[in-house]
C-alpha atoms as a PDB file:
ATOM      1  CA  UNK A   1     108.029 128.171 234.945  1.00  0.00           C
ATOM      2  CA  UNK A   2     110.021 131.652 234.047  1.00  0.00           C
ATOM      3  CA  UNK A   3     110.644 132.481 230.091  1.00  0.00           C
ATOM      4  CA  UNK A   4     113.635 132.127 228.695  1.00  0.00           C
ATOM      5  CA  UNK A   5     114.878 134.971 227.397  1.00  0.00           C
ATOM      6  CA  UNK A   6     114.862 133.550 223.893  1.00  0.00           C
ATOM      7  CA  UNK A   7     111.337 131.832 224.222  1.00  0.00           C
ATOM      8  CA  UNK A   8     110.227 135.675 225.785  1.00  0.00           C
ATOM      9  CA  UNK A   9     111.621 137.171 222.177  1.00  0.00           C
ATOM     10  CA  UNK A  10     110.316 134.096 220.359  1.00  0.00           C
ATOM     11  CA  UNK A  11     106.961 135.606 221.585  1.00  0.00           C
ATOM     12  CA  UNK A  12     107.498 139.540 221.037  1.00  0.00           C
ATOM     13  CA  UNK A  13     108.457 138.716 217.065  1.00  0.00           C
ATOM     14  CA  UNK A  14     105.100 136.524 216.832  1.00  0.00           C
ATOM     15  CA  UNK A  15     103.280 139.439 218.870  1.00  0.00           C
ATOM     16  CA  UNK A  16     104.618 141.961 216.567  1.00  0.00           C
ATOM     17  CA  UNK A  17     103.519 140.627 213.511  1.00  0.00           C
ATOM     18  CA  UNK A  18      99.705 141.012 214.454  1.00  0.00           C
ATOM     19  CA  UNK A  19      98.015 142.630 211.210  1.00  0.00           C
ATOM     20  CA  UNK A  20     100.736 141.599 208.865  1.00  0.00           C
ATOM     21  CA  UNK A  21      98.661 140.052 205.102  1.00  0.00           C
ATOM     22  CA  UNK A  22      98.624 136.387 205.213  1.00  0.00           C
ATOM     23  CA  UNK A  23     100.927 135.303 202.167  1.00  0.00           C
ATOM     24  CA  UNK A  24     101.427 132.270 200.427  1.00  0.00           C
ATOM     25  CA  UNK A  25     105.546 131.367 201.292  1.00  0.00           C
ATOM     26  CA  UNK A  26     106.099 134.871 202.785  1.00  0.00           C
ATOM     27  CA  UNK A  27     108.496 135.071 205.334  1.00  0.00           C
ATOM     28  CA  UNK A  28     108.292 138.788 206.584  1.00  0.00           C
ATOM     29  CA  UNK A  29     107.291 139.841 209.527  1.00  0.00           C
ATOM     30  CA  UNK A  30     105.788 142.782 207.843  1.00  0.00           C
ATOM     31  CA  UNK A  31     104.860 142.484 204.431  1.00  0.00           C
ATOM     32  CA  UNK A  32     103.580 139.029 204.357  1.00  0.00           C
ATOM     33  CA  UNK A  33     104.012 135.166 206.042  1.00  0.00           C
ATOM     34  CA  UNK A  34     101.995 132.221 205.669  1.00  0.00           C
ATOM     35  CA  UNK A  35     101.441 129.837 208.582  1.00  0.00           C
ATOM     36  CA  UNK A  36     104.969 128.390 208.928  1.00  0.00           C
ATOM     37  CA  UNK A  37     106.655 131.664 207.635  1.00  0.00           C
ATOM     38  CA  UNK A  38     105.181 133.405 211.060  1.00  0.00           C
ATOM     39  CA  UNK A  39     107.502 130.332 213.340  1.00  0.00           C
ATOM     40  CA  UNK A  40     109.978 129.955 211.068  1.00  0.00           C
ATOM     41  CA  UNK A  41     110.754 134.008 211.107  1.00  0.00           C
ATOM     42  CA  UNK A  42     109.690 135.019 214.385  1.00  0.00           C
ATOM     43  CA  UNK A  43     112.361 132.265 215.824  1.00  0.00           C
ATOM     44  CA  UNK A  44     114.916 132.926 213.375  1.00  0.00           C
ATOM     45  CA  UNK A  45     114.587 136.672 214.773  1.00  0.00           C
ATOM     46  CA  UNK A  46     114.913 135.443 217.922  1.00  0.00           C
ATOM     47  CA  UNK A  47     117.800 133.845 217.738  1.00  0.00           C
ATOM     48  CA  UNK A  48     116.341 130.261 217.357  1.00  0.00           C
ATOM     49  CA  UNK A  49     118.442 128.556 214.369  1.00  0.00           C
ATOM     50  CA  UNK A  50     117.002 125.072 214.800  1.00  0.00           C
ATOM     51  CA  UNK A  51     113.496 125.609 213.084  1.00  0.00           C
ATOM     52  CA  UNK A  52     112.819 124.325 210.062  1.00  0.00           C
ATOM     53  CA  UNK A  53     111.090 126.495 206.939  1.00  0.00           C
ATOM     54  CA  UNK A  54     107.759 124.433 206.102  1.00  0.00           C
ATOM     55  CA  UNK A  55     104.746 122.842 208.851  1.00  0.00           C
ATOM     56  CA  UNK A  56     105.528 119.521 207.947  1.00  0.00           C
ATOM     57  CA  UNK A  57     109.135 119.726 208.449  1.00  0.00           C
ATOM     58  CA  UNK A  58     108.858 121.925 211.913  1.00  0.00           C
ATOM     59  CA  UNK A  59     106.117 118.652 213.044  1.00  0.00           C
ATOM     60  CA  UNK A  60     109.103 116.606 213.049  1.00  0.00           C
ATOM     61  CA  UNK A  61     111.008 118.312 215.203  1.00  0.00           C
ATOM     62  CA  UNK A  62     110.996 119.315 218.683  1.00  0.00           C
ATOM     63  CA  UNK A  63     109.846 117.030 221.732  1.00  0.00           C
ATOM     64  CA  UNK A  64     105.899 115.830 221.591  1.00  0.00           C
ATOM     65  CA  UNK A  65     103.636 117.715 224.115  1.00  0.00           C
ATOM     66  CA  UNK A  66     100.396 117.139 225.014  1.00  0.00           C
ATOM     67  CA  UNK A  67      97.399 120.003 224.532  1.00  0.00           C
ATOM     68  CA  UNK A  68      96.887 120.160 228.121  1.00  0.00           C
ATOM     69  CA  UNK A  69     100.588 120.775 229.144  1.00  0.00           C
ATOM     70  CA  UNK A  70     100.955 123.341 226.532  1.00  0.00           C
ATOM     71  CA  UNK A  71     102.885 126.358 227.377  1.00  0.00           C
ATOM     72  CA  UNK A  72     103.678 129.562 225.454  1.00  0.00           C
ATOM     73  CA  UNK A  73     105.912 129.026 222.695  1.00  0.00           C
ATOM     74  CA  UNK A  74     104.508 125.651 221.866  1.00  0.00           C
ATOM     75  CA  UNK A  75     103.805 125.133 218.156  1.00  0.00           C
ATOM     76  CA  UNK A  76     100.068 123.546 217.650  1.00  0.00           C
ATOM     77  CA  UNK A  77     100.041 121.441 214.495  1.00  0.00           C
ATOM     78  CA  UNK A  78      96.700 120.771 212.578  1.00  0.00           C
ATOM     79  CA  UNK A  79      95.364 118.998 209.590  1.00  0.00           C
ATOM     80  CA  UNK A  80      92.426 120.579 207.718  1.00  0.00           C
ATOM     81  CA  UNK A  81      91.640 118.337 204.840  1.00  0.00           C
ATOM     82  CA  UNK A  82      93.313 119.336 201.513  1.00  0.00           C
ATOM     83  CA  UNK A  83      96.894 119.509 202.903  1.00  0.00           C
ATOM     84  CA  UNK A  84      99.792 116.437 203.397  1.00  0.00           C
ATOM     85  CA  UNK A  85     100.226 115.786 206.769  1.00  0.00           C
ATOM     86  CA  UNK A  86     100.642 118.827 209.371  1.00  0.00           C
ATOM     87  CA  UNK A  87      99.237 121.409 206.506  1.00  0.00           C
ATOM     88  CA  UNK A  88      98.861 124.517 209.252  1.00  0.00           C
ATOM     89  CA  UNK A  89     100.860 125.195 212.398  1.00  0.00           C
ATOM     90  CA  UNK A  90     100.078 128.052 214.865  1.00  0.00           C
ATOM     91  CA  UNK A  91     101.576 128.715 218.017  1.00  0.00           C
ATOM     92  CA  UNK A  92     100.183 128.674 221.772  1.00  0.00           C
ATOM     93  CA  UNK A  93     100.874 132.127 223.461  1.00  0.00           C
ATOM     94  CA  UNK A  94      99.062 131.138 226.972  1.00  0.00           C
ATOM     95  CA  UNK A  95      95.072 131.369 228.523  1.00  0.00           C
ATOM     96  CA  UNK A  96      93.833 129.195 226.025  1.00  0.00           C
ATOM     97  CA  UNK A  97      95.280 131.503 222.770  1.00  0.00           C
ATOM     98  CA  UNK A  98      97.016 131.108 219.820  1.00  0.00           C
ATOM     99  CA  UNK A  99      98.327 133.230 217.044  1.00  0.00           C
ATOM    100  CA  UNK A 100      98.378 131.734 213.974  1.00  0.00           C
ATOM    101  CA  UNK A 101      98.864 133.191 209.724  1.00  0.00           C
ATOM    102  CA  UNK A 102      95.929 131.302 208.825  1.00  0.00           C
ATOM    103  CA  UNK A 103      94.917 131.781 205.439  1.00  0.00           C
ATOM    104  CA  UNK A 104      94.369 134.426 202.683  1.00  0.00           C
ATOM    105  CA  UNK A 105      92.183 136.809 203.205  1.00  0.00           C
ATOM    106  CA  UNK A 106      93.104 137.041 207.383  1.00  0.00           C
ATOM    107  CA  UNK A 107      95.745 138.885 208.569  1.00  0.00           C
ATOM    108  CA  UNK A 108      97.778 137.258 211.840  1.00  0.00           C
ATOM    109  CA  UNK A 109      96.153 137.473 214.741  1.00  0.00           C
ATOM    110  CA  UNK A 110      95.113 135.698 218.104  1.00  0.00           C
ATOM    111  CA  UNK A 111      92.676 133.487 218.450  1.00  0.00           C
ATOM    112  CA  UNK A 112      90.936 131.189 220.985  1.00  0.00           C
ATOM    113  CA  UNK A 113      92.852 127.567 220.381  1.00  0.00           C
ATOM    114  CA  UNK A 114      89.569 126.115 220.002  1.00  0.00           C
ATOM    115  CA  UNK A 115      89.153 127.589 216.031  1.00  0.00           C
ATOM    116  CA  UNK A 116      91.558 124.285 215.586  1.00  0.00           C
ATOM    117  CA  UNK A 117      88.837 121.548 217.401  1.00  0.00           C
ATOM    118  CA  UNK A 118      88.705 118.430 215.555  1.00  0.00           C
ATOM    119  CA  UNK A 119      91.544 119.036 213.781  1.00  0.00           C
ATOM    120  CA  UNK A 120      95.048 118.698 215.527  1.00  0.00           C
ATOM    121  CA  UNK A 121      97.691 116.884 215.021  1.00  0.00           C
ATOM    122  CA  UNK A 122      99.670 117.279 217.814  1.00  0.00           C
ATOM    123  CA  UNK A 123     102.199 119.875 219.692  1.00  0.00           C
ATOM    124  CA  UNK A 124     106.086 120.291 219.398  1.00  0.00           C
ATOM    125  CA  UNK A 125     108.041 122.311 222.416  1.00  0.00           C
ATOM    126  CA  UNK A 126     110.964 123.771 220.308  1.00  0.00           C
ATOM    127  CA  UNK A 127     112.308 126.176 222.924  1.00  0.00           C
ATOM    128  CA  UNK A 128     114.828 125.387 225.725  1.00  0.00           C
ATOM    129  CA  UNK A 129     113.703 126.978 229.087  1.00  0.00           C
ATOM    130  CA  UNK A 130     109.742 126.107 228.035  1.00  0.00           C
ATOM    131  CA  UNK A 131     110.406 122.455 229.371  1.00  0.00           C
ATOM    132  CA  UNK A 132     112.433 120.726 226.851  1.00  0.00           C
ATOM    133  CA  UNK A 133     115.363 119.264 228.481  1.00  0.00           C
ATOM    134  CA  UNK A 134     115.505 116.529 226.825  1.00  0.00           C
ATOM    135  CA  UNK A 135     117.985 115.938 223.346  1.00  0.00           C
ATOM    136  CA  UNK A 136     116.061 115.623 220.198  1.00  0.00           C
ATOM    137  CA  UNK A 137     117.821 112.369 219.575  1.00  0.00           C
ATOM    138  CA  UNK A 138     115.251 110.937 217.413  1.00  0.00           C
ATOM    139  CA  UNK A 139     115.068 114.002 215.197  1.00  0.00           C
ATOM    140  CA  UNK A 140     118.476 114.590 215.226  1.00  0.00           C
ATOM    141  CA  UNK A 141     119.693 111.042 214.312  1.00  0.00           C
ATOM    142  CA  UNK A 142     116.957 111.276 211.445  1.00  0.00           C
ATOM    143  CA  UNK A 143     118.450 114.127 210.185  1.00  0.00           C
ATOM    144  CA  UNK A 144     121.585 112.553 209.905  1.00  0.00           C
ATOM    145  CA  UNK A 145     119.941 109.222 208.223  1.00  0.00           C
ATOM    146  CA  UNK A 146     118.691 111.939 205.532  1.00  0.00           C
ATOM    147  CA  UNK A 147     121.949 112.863 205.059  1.00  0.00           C
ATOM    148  CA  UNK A 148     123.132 109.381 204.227  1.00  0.00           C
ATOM    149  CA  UNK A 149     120.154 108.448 201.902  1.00  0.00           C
ATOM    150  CA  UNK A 150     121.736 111.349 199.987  1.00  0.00           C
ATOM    151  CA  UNK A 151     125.220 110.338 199.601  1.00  0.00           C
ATOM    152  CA  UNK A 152     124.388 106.427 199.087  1.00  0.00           C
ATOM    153  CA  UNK A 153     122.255 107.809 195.924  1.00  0.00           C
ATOM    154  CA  UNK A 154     125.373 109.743 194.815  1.00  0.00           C
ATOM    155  CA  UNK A 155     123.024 113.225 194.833  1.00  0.00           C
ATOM    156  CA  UNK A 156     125.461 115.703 195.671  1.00  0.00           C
ATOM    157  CA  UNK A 157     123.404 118.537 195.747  1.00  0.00           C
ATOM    158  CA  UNK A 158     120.724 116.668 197.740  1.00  0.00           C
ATOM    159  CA  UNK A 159     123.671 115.667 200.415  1.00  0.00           C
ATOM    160  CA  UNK A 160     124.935 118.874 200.628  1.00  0.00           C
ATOM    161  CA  UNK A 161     121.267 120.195 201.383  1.00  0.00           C
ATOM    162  CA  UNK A 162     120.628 117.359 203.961  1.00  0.00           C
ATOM    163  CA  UNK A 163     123.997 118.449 205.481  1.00  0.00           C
ATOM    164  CA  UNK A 164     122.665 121.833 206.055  1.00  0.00           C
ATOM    165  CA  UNK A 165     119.556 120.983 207.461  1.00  0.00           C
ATOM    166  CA  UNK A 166     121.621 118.677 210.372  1.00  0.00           C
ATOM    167  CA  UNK A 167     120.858 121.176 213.286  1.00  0.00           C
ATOM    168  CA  UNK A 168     121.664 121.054 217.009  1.00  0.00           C
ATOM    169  CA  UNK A 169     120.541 118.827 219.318  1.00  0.00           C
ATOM    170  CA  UNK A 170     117.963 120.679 221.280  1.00  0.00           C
ATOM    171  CA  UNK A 171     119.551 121.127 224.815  1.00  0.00           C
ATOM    172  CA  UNK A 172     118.892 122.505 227.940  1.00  0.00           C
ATOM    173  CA  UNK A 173     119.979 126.417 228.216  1.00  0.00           C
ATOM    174  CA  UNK A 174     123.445 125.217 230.110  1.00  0.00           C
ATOM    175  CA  UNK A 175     124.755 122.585 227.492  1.00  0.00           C
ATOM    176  CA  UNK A 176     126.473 123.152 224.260  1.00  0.00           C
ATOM    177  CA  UNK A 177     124.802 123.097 220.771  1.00  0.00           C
ATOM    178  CA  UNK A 178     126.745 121.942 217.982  1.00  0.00           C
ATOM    179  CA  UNK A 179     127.450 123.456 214.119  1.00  0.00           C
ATOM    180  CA  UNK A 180     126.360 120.715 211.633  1.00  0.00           C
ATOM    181  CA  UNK A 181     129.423 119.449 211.096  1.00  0.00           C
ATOM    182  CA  UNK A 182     130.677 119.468 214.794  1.00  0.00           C
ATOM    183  CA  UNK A 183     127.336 116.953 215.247  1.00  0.00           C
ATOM    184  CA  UNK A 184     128.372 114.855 211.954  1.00  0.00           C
ATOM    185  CA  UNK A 185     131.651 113.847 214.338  1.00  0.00           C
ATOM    186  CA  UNK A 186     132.648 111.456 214.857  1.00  0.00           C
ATOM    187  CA  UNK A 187     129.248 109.509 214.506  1.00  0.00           C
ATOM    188  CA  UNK A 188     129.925 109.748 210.772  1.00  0.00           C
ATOM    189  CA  UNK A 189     132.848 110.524 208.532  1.00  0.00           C
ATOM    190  CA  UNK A 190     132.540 112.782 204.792  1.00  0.00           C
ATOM    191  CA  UNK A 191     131.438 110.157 201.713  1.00  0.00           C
ATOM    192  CA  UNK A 192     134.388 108.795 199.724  1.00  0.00           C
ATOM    193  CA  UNK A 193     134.841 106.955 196.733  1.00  0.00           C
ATOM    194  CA  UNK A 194     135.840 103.520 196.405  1.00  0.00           C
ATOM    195  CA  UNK A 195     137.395 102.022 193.168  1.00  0.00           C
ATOM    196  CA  UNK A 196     134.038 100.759 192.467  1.00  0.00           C
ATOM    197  CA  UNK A 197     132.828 103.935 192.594  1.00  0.00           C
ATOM    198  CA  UNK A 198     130.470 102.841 195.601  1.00  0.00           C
ATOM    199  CA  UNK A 199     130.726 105.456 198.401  1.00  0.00           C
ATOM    200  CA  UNK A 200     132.295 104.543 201.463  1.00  0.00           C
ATOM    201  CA  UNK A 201     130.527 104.875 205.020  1.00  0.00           C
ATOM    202  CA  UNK A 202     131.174 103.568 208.517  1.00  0.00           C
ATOM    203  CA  UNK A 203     130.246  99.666 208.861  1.00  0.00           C
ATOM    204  CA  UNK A 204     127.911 100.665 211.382  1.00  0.00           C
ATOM    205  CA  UNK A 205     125.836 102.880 209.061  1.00  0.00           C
ATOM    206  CA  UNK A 206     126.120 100.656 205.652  1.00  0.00           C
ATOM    207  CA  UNK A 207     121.755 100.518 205.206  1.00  0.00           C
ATOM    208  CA  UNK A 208     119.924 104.187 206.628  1.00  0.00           C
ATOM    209  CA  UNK A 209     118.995 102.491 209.635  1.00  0.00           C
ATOM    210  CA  UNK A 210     121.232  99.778 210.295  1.00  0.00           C
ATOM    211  CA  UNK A 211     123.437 102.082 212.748  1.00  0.00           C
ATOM    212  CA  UNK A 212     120.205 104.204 214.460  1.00  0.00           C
ATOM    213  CA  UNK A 213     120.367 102.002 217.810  1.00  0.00           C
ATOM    214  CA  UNK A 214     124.255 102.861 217.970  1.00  0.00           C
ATOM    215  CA  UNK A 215     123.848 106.262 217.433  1.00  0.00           C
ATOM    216  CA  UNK A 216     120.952 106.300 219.550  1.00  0.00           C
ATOM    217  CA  UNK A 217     123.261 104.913 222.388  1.00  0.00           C
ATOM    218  CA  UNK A 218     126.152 107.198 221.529  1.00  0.00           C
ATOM    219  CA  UNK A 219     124.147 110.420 221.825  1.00  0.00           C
ATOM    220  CA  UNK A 220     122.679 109.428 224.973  1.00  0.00           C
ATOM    221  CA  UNK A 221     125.994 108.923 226.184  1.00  0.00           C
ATOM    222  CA  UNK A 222     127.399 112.045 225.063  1.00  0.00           C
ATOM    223  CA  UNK A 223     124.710 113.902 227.225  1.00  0.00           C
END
């Protein structure tokens, strides 16, 4: 299958950070990037807007691939021990390679995948044109359930953050993506207060997960 154009930058930012210092939270391309600083930088440079900033967060996106379909572009998750959940992620650049920010002490560079045996997780395909045509629905719709845990706890500040992180559903190249407030319509409708001071949200979404199935349904419909 060809590259996209924006899974072919995806892979010159990654590329282009060979050498650069491993460093705890960087996000520079130059100066310093830790493991999920590399993806979440190279794809920001790319033009990708829908990755998240830390591993665990990026494992939760994105459609679920096996290791032997892997393609270039495909983030490789991996668990090593003293970390919560997907503590590492590196990404497959094709023939059985990876390039990865792997810890202090070792610059970025590519490696044979099989430095990670015994310990992965699993793979995410980000990257329309590398296979994902498929909506993110589940991701997407959890995003949004984030969004309403917020507001039912009255955190403001939380909400607004969840808000933010509601990105597009991943689409094939030829169909629309959507601001975060564009997908927040009209699924859902902005928190209000009642006179009881209880905030006020569609029927269909009154528990976090009452109103999944129906916006499940509703998404699917809409593509």
């Amino acid at each position: 299958m060809a590259m996209s154009k924006r899974q072919a930058a995806f892979l010159r930012q990654l590329m282009s950070a060979r050498g650069t210092p491993y460093q705890w939270g960087g996000t520079n391309l130059r100066s310093g990037v830790d493991c999920s600083g590399l993806v979440y930088t190279a794809a920001r440079n790319a033009g990708i807007r829908n990755v998240p900033r830390t591993s665990q967060e990026q494992f939760n996106v994105g459609h679920p691939v096996g290791i032997h379909q892997l393609r270039p572009g495909d983030l490789v998750f991996s668990h090593w021990g003293n970390e919560v959940g997907a503590g590492h992620v590196s990404i497959y650049v094709g023939n059985g390679k990876i390039i990865e920010a792997a810890s202090a002490g070792q610059p970025v560079s590519v490696k044979s995948i099989s430095v990670l045996d015994g310990h992965i997780l699993g793979a995410r395909r980000l990257l329309p044109g590398a296979g994902n045509t498929v909506p993110n629905v589940r991701g997407f719709a959890q995003q949004q359930i984030n969004y309403y845990q917020q507001n039912r706890g009255r955190n403001v500040a939380a909400a607004q953050a969840a808000l933010a992180n509601v990105h597009p559903i991943q689409l094939a190249p030829s169909m629309p993506l959507q601001t975060p407030q564009q997908a927040l319509q009209p699924i859902t409708q902005p928190a209000q207060q009642t006179l009881t001071g209880t905030p006020a949200f569609p029927s269909s979404l009154s528990t976090p997960t009452s109103g999944l199935q129906s916006l499940h349904d509703r998404l699917l419909k809409a593509v």
